[in-house]
C-alpha atoms as a PDB file:
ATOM      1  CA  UNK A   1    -111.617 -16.422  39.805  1.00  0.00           C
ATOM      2  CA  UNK A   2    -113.030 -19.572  40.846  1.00  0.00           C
ATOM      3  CA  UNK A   3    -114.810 -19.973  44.282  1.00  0.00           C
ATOM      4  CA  UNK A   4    -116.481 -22.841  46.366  1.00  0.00           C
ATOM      5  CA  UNK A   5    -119.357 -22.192  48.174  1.00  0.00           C
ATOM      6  CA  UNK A   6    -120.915 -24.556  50.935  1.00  0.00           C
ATOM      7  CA  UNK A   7    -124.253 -23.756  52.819  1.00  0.00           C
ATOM      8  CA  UNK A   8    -127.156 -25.562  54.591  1.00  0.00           C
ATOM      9  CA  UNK A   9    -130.711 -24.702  53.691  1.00  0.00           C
ATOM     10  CA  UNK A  10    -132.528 -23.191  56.090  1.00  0.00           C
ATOM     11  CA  UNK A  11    -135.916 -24.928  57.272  1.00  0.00           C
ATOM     12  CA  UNK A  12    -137.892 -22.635  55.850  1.00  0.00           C
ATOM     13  CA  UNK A  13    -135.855 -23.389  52.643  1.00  0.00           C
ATOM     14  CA  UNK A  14    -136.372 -27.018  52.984  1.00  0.00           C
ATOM     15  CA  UNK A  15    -140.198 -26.471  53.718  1.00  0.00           C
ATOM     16  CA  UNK A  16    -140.695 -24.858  50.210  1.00  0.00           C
ATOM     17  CA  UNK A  17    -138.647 -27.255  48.555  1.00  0.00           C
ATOM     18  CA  UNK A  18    -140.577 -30.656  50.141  1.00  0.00           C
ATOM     19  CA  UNK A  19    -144.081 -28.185  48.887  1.00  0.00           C
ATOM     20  CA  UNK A  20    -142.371 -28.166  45.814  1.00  0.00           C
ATOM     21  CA  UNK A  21    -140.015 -30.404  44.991  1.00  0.00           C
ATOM     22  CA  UNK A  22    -138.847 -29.720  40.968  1.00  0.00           C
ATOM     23  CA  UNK A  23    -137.846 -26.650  42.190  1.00  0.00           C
ATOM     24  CA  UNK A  24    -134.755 -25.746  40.029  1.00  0.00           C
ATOM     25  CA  UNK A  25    -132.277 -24.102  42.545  1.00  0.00           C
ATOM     26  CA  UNK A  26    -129.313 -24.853  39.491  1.00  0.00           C
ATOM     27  CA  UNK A  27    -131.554 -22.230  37.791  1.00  0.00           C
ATOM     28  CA  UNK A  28    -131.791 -19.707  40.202  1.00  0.00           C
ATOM     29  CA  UNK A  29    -127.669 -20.106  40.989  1.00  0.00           C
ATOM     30  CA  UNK A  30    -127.082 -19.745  37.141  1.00  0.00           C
ATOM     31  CA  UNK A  31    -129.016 -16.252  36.977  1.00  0.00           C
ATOM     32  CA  UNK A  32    -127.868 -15.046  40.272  1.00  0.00           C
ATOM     33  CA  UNK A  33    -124.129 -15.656  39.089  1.00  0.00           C
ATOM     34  CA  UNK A  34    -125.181 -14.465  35.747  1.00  0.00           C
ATOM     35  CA  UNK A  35    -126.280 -11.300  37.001  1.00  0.00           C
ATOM     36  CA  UNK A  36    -122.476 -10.916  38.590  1.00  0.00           C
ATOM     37  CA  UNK A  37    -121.077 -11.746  35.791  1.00  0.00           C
ATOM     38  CA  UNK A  38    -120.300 -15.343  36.704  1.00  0.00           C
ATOM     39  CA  UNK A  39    -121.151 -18.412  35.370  1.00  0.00           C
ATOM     40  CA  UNK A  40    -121.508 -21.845  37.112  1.00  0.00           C
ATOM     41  CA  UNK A  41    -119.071 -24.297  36.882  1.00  0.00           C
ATOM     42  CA  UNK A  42    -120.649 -27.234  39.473  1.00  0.00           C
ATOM     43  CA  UNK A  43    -123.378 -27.871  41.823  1.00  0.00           C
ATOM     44  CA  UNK A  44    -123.964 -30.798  44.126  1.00  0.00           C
ATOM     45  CA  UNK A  45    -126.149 -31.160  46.882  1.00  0.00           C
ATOM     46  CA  UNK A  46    -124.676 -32.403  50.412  1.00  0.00           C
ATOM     47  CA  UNK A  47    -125.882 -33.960  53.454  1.00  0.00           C
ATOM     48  CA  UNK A  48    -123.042 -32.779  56.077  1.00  0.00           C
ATOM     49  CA  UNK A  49    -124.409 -31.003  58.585  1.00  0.00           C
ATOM     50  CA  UNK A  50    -127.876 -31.142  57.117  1.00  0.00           C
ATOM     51  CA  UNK A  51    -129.543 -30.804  53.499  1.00  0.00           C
ATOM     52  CA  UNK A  52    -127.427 -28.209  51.339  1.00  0.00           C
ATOM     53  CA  UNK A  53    -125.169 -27.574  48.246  1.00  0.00           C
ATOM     54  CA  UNK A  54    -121.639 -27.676  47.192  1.00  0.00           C
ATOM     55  CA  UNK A  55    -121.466 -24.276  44.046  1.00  0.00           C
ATOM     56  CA  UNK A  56    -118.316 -24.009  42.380  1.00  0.00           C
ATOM     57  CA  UNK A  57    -117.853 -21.405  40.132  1.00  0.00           C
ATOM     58  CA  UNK A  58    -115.838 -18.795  38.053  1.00  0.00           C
ATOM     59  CA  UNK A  59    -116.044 -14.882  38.593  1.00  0.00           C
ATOM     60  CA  UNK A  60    -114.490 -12.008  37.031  1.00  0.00           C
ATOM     61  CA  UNK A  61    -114.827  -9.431  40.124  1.00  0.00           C
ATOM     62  CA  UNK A  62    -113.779 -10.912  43.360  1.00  0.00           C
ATOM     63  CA  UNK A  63    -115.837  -8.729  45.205  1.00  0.00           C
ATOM     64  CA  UNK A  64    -118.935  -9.990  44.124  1.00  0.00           C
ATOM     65  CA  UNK A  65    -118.539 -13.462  45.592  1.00  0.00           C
ATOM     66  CA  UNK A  66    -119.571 -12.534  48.791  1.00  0.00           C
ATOM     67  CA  UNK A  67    -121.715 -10.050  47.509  1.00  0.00           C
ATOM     68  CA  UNK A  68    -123.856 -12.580  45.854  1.00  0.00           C
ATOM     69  CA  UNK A  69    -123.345 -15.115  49.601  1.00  0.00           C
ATOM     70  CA  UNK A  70    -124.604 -11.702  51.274  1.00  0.00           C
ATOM     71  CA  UNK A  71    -127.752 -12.167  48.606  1.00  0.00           C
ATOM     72  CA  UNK A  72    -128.497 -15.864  49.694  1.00  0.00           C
ATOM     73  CA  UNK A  73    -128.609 -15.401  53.264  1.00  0.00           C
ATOM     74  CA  UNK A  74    -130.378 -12.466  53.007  1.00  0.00           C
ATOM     75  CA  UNK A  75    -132.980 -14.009  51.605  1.00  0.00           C
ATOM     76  CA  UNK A  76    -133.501 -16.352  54.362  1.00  0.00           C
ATOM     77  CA  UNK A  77    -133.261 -19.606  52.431  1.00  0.00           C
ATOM     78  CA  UNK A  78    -129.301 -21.253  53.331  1.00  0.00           C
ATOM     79  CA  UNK A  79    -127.478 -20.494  56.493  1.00  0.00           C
ATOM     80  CA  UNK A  80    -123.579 -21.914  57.966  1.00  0.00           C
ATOM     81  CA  UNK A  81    -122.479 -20.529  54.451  1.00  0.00           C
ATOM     82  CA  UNK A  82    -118.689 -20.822  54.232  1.00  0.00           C
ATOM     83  CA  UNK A  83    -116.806 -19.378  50.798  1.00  0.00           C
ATOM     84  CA  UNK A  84    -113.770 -20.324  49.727  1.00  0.00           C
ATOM     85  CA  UNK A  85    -111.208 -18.740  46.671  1.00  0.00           C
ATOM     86  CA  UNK A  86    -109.954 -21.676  45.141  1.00  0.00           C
ATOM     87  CA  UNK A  87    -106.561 -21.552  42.850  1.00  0.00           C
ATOM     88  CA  UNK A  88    -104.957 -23.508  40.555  1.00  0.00           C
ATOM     89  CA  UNK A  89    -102.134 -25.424  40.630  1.00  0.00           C
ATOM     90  CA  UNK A  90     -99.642 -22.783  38.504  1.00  0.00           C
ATOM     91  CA  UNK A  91    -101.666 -20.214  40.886  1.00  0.00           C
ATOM     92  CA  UNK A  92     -99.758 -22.475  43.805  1.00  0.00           C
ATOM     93  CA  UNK A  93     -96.917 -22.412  42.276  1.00  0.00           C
ATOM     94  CA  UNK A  94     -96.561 -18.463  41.934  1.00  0.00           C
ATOM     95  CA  UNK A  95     -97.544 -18.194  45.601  1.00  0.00           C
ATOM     96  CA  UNK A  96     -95.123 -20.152  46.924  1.00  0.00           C
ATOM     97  CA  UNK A  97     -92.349 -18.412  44.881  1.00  0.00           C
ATOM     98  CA  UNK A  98     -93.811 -14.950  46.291  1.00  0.00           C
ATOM     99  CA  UNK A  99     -93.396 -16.314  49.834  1.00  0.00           C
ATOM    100  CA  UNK A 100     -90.062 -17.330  49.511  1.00  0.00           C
ATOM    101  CA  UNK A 101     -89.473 -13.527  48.210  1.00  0.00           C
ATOM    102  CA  UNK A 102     -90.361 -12.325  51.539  1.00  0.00           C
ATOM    103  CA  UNK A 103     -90.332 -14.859  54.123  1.00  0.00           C
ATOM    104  CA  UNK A 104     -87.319 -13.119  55.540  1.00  0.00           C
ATOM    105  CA  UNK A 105     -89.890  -9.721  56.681  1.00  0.00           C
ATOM    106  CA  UNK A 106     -91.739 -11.751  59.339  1.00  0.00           C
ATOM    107  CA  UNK A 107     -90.870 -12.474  63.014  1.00  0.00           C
ATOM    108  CA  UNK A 108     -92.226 -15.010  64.747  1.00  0.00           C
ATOM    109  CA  UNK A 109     -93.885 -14.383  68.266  1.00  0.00           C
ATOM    110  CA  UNK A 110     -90.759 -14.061  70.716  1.00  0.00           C
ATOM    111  CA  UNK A 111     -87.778 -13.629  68.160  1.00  0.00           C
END
């Protein structure tokens, strides 16, 4: 299953980083999501809401998406960390047809 994660270093992140700059966080995002299982698909850096990285990749077990987020924040160096399950288009496709099976269960508020 393929996920995209978004986070903002924290400044104690950034402070070992700027100490020492060829730090390879690709690396230690490959063996993290190695050790789950996972591999990495894509990593960018961003500059929204301050210095961070844009990780997509692929999983087996669900479950250990956020179990690898709750890892990373845990260890103090990203923070505002927001995880998202991405899907394919045919994915899309099959969800749409599933909602249409039971669209007629639900009641809006006041009907």
């Amino acid at each position: 299953m393929l996920f995209c994660l978004t986070a903002d270093y924290t400044p104690q992140a950034l402070n070992a980083m700027r100490e020492n700059p060829n730090t390879n966080r690709r690396e230690a995002v490959t063996q993290l999501l190695e050790a789950a299982g996972g591999r990495l698909v894509e990593m960018y850096g961003t500059s929204g809401s301050g210095p961070g990285a844009l990780v997509i990749f692929d999983v087996p077990d669900p479950q250990m998406a956020p179990a690898m987020c709750g890892v990373a924040v845990s260890s103090g160096s990203i923070q505002n960390v927001k995880l998202t399950r991405l899907f394919a288009m045919d994915e899309i496709t099959g969800i749409r047809q599933k909602a249409r099976q039971i669209r007629g269960a639900y009641r809006p508020p006041g009907q």
